[in-house]
N, C-alpha and C. Protein backbone atom coordinates (compact mmCIF):
# COMPACT_ATOMS: atom_id res chain seq x y z
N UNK A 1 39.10 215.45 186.46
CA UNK A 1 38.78 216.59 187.31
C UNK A 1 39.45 217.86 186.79
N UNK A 2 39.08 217.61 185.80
CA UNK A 2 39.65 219.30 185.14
C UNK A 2 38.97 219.92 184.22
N UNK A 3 38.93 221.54 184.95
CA UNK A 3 38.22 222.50 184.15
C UNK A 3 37.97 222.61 182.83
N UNK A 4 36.67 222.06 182.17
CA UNK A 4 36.78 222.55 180.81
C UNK A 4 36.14 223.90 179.96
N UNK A 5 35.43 224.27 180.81
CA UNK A 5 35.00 225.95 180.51
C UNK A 5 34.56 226.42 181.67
N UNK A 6 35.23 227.82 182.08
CA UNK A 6 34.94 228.71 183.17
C UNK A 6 34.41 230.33 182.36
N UNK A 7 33.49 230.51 183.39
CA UNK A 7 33.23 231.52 182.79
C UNK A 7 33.43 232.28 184.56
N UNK A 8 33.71 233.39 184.49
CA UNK A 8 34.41 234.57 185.65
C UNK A 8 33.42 235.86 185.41
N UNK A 9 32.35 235.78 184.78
CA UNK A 9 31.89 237.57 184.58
C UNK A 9 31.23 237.79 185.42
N UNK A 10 30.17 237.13 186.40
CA UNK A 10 29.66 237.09 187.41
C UNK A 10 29.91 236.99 188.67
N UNK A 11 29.58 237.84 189.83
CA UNK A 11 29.95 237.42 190.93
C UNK A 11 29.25 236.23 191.49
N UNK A 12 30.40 235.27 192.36
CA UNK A 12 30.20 234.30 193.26
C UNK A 12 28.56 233.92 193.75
N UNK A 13 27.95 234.41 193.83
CA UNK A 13 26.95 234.74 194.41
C UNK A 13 25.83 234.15 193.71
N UNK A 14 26.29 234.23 192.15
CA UNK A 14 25.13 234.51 191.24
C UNK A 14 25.04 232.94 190.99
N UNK A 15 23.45 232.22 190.67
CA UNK A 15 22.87 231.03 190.83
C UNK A 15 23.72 230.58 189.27
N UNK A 16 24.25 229.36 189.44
CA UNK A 16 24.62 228.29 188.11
C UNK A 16 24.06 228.19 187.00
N UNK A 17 22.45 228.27 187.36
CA UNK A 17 21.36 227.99 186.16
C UNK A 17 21.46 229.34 185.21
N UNK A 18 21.29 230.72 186.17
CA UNK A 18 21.98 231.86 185.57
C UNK A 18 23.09 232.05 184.42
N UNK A 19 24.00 231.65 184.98
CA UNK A 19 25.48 231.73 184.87
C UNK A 19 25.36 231.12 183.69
N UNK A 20 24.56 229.68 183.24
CA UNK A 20 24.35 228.94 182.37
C UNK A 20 23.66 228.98 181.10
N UNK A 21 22.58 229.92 181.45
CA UNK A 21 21.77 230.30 180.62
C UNK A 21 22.17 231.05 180.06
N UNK A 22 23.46 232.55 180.21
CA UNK A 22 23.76 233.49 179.87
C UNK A 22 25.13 232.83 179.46
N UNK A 23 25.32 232.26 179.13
CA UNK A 23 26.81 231.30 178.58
C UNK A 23 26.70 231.49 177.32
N UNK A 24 28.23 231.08 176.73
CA UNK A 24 28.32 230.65 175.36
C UNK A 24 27.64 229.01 175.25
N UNK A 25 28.10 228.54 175.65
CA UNK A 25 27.77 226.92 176.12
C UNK A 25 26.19 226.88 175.87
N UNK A 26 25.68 227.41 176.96
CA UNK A 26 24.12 227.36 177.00
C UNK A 26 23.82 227.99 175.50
N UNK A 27 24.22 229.00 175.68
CA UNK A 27 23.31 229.47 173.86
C UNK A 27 23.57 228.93 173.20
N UNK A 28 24.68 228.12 172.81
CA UNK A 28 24.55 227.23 171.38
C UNK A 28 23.89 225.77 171.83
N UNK A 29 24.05 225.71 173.21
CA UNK A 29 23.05 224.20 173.42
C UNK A 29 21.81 224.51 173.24
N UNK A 30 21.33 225.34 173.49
CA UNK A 30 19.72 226.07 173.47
C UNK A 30 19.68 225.96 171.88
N UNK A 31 20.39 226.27 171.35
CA UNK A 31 20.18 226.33 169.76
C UNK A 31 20.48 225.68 168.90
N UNK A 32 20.51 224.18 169.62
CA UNK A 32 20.47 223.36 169.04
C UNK A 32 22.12 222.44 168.40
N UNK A 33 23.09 223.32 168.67
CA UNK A 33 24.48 223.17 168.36
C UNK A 33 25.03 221.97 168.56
N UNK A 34 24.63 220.91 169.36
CA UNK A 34 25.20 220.13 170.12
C UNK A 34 23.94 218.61 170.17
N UNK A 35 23.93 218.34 169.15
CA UNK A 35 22.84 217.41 169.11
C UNK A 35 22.82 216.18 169.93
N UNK A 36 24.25 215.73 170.15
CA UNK A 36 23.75 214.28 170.26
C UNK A 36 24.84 214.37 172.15
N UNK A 37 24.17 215.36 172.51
CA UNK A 37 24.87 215.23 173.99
C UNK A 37 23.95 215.60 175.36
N UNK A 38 24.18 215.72 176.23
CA UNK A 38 23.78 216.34 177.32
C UNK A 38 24.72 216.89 178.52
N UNK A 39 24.50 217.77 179.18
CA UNK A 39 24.69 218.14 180.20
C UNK A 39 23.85 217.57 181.37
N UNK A 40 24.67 217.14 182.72
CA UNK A 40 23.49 216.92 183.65
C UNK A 40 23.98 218.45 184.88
N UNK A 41 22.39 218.55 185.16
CA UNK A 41 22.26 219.33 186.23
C UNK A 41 21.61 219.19 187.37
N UNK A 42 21.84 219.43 188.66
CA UNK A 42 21.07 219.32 189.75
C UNK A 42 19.09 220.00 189.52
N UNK A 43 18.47 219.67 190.50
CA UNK A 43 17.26 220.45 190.58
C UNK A 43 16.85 221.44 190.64
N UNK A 44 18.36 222.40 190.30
CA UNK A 44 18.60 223.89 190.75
C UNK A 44 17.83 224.26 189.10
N UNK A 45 18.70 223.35 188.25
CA UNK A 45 18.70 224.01 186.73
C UNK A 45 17.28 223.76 186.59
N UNK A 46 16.37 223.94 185.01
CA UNK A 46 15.31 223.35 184.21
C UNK A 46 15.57 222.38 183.67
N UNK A 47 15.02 221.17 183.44
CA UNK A 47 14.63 220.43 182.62
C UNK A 47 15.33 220.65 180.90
N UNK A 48 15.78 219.97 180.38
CA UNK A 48 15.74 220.79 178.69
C UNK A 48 16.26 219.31 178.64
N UNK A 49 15.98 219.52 177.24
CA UNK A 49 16.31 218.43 175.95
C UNK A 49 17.69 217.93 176.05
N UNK A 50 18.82 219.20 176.54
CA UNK A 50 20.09 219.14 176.31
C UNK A 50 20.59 218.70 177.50
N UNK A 51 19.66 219.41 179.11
CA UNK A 51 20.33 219.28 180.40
C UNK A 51 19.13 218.71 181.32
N UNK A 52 19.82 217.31 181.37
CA UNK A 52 19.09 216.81 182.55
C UNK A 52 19.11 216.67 183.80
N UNK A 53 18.26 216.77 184.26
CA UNK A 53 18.23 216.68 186.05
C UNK A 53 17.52 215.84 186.47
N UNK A 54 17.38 215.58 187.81
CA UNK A 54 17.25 214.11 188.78
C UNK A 54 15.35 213.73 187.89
N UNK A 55 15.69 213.24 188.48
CA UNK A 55 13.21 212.42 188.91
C UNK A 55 13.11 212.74 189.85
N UNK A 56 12.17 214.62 189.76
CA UNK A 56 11.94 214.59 191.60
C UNK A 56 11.12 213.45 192.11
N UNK A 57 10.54 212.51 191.97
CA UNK A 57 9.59 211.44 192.54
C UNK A 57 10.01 210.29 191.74
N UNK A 58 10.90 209.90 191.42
CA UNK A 58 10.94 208.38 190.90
C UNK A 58 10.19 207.45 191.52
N UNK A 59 9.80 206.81 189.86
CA UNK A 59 8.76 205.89 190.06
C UNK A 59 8.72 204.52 189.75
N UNK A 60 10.05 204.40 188.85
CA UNK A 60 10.45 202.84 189.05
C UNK A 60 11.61 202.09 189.01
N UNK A 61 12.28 201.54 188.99
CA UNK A 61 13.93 201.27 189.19
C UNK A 61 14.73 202.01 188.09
N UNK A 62 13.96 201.62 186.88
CA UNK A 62 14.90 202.47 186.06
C UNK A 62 15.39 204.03 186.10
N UNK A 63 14.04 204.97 186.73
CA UNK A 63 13.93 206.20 187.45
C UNK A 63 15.37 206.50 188.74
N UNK A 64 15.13 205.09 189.12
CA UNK A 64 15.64 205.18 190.45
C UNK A 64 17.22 204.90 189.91
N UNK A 65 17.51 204.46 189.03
CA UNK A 65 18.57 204.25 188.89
C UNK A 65 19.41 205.26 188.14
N UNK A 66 18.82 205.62 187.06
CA UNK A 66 18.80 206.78 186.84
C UNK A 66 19.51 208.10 187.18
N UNK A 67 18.69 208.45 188.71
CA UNK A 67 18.90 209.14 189.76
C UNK A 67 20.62 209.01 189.67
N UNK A 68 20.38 207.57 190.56
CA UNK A 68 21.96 207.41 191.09
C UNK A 68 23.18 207.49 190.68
N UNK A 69 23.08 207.26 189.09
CA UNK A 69 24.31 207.31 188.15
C UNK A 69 24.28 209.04 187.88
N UNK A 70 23.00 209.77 187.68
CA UNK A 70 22.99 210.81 187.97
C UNK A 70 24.31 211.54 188.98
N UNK A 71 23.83 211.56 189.99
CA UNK A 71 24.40 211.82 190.99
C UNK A 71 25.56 211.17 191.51
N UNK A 72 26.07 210.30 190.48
CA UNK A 72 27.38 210.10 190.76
C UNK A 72 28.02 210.22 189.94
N UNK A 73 27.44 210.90 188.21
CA UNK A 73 28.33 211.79 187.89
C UNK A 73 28.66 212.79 187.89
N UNK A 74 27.15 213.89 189.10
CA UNK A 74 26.99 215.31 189.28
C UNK A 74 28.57 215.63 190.55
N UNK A 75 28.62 214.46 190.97
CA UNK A 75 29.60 214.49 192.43
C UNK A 75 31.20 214.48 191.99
N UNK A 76 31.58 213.98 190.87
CA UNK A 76 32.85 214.36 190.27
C UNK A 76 32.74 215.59 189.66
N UNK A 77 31.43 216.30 189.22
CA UNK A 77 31.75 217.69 189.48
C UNK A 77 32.04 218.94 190.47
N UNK A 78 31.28 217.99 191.72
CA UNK A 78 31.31 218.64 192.93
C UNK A 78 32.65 218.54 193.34
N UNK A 79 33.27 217.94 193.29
CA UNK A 79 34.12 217.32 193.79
C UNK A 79 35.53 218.37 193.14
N UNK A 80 35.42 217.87 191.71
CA UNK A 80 36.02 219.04 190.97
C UNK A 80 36.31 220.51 191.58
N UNK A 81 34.89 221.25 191.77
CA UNK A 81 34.63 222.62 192.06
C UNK A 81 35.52 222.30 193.32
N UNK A 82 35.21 221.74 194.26
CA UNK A 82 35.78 221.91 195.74
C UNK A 82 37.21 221.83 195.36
N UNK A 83 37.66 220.90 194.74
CA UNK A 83 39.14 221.14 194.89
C UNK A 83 39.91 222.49 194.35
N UNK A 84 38.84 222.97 193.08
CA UNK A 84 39.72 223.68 192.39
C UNK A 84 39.21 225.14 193.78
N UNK A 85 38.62 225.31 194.44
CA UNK A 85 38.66 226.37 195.27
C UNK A 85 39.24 226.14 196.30
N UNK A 86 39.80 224.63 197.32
CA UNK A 86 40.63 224.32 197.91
C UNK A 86 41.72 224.79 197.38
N UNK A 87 42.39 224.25 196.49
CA UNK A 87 43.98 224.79 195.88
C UNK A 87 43.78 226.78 196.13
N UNK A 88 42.94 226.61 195.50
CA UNK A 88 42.92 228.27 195.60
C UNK A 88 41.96 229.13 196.32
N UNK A 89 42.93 229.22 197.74
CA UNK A 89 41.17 229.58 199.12
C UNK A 89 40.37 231.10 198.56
N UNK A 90 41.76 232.02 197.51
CA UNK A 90 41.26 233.13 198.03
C UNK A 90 39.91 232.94 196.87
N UNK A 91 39.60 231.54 196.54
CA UNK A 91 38.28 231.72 195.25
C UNK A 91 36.50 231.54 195.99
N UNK A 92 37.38 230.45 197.62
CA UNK A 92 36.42 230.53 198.21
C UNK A 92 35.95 231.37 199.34
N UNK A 93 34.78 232.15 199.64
CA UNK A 93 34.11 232.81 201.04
C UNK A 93 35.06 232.55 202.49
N UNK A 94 35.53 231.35 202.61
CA UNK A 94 36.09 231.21 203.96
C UNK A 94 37.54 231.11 203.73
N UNK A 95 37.98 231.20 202.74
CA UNK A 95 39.59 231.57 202.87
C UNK A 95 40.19 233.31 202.46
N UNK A 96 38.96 234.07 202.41
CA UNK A 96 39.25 235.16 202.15
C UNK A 96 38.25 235.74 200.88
N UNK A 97 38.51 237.27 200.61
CA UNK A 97 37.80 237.47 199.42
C UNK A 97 38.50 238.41 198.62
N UNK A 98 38.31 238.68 197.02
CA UNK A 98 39.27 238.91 196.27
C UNK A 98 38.71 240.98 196.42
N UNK A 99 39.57 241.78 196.48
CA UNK A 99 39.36 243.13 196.84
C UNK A 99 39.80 243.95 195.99
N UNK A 100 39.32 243.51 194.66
CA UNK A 100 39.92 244.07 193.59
C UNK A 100 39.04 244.66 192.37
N UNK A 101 39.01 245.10 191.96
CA UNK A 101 38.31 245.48 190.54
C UNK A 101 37.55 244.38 190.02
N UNK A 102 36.00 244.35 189.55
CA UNK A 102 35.97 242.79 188.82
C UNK A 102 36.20 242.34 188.07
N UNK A 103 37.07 243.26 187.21
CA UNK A 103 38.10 242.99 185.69
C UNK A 103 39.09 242.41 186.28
N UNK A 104 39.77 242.62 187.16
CA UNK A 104 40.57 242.10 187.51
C UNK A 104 40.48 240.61 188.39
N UNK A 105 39.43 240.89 188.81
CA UNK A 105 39.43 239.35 189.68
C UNK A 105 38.80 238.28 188.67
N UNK A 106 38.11 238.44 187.41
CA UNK A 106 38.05 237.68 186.36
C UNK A 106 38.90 237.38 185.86
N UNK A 107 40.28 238.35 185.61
CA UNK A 107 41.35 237.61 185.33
C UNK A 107 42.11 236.71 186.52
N UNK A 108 41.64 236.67 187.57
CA UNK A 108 42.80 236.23 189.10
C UNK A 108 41.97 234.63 188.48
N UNK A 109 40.87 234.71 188.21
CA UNK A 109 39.60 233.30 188.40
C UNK A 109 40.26 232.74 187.29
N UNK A 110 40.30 232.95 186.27
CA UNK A 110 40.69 232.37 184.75
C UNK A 110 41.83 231.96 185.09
N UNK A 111 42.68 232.78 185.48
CA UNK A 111 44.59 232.27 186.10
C UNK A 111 44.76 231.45 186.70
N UNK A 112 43.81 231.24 187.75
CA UNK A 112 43.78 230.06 188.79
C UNK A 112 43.02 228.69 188.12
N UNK A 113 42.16 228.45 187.11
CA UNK A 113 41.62 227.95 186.60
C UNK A 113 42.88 227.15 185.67
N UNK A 114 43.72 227.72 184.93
CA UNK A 114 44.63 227.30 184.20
C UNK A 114 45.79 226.68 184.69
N UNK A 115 46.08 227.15 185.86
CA UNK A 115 47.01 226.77 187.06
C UNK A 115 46.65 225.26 187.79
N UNK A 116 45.13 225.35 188.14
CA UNK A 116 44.43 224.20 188.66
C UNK A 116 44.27 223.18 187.48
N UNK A 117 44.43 222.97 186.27
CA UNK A 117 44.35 222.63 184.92
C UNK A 117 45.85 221.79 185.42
N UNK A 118 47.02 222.49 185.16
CA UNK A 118 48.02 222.03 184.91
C UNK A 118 48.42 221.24 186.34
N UNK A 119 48.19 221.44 187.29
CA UNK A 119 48.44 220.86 188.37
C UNK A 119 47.86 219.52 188.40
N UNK A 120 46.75 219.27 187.88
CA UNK A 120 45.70 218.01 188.07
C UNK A 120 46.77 217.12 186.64
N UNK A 121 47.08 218.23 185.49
CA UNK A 121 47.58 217.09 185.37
C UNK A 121 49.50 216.71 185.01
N UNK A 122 49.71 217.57 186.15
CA UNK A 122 51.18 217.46 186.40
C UNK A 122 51.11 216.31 188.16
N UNK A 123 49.58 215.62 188.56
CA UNK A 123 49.47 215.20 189.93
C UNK A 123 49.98 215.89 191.12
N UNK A 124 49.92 217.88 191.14
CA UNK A 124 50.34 218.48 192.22
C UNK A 124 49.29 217.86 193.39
N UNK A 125 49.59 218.06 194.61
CA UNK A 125 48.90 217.70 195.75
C UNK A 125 48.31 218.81 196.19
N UNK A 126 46.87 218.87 196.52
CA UNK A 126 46.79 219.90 197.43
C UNK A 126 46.66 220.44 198.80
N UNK A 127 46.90 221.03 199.03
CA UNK A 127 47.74 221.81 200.40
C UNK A 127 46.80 220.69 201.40
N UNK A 128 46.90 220.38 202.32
CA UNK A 128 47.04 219.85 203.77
C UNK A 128 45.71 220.26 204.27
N UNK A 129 45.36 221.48 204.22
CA UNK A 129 44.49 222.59 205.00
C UNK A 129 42.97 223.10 203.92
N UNK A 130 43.22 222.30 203.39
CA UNK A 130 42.01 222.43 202.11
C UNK A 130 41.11 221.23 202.61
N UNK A 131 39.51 221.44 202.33
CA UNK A 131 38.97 220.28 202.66
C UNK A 131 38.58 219.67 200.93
N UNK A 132 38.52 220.44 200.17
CA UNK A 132 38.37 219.50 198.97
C UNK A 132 36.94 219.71 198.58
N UNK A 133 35.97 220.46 199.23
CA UNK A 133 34.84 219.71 199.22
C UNK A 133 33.80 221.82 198.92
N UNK A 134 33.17 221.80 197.98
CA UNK A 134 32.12 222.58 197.45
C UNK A 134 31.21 222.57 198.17
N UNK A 135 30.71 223.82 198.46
CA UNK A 135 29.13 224.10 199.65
C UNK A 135 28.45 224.34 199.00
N UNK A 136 26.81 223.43 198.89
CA UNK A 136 26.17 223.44 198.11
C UNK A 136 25.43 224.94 197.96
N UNK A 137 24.70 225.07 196.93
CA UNK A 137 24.39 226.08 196.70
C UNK A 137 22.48 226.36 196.84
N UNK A 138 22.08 227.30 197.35
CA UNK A 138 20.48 227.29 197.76
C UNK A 138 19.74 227.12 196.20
N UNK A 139 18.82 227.00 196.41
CA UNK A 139 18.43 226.91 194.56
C UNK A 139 16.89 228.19 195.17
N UNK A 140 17.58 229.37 194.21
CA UNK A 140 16.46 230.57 194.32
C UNK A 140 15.23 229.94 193.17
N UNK A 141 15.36 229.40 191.85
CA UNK A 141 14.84 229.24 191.00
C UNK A 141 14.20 227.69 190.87
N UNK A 142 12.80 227.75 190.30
CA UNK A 142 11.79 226.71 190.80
C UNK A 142 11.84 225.98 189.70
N UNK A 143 11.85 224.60 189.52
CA UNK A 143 12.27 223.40 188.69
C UNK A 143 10.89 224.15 187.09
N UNK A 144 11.10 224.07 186.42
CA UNK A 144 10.49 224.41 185.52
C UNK A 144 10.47 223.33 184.57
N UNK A 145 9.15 222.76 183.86
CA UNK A 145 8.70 221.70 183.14
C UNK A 145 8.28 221.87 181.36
N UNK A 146 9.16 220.99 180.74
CA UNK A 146 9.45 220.79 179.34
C UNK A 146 9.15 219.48 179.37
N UNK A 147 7.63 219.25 178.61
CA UNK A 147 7.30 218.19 178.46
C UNK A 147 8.46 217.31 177.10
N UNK A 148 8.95 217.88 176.32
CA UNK A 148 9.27 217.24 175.64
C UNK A 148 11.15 217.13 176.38
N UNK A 149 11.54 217.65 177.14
CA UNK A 149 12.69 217.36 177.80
C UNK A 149 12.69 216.09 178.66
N UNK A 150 11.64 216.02 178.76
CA UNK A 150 10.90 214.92 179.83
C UNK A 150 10.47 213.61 178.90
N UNK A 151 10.21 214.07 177.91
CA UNK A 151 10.45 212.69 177.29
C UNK A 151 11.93 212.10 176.91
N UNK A 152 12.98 212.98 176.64
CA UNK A 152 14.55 212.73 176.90
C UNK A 152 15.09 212.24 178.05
N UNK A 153 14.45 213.05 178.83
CA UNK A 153 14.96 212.56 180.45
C UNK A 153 14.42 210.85 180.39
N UNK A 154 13.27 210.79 180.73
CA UNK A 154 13.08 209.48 180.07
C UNK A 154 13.03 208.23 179.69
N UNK A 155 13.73 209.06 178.29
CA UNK A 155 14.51 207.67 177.37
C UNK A 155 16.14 207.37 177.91
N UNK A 156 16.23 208.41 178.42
CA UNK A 156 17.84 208.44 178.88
C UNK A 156 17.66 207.23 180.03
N UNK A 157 16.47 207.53 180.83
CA UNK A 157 16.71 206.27 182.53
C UNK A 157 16.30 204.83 181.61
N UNK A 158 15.78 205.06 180.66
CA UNK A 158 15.95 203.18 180.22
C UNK A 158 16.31 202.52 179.36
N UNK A 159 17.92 203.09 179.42
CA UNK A 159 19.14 202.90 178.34
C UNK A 159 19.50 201.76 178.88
N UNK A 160 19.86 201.00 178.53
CA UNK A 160 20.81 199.55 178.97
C UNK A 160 22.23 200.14 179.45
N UNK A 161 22.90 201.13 179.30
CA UNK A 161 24.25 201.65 179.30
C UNK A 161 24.10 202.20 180.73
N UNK A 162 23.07 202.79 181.18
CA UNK A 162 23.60 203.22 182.66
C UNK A 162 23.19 202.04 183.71
């Protein structure tokens, strides 16, 4: 459960798939940098070769199974996010909001990011009054289809390994 790239240039607000696409990360995955991996993403993101997301309609166990290992490795990210904005309320909407320059609150996000880093793995506890837990996010942007991502997606649900 620890941060391995944050990016801070955007406000809170702004959709993941965004945030993703306009990445370092995303542009060299888009370009091919990163051959033999994937990213998984909710139904928020697209489809791609590199980042997969659920079977909106699964259609047979392997689909279905798929899904589930899916989503139970999308939930140690969730899980992740919630804590690292638990430890630090002022990152989330209901513990306050940061009233500062956005140069500056990119650096408050990165600080807290490195802080939440060392804590996870020094086993700090977090506070009492934190629920731990990430509010999902609306998805503005409509699932978009890559037939040949879709043949990855796929081959990926009828691996013997998941």
């Amino acid at each position: 459960m620890l941060l391995t790239n944050v990016v801070a240039r955007w406000p809170g607000s702004t959709h993941d798939s965004f945030i993703l696409r306009h990445s370092s990360v995303g542009r060299r995955l888009e370009a091919g940098a990163v051959p033999d991996g994937w990213l998984l993403g909710d139904s928020g993101y697209p489809l791609k070769q590199w980042l997969l997301t659920p079977f909106p309609n699964p259609q047979s166990a392997e689909e279905r199974n798929y899904n589930m290992r899916h989503s139970q490795a999308r939930a140690v990210v969730e899980r992740t996010i919630g804590l690292f904005k638990g430890r630090w309320r002022c990152l989330d909407a209901t513990g306050g909001k940061l009233l500062y320059k956005p140069e500056k609150v990119c650096h408050i996000v990165m600080a807290c990011a490195v802080l939440h880093n060392v804590a996870q793995l020094r086993n700090v506890a977090i506070a009492p009054d934190a629920d731990g837990h990430a509010d999902p996010e609306p998805n503005p942007y409509p699932q978009a289809f890559e037939p040949i991502a879709a043949a990855v997606r796929q081959r990926v649900a009828v691996m013997r390994r998941l």
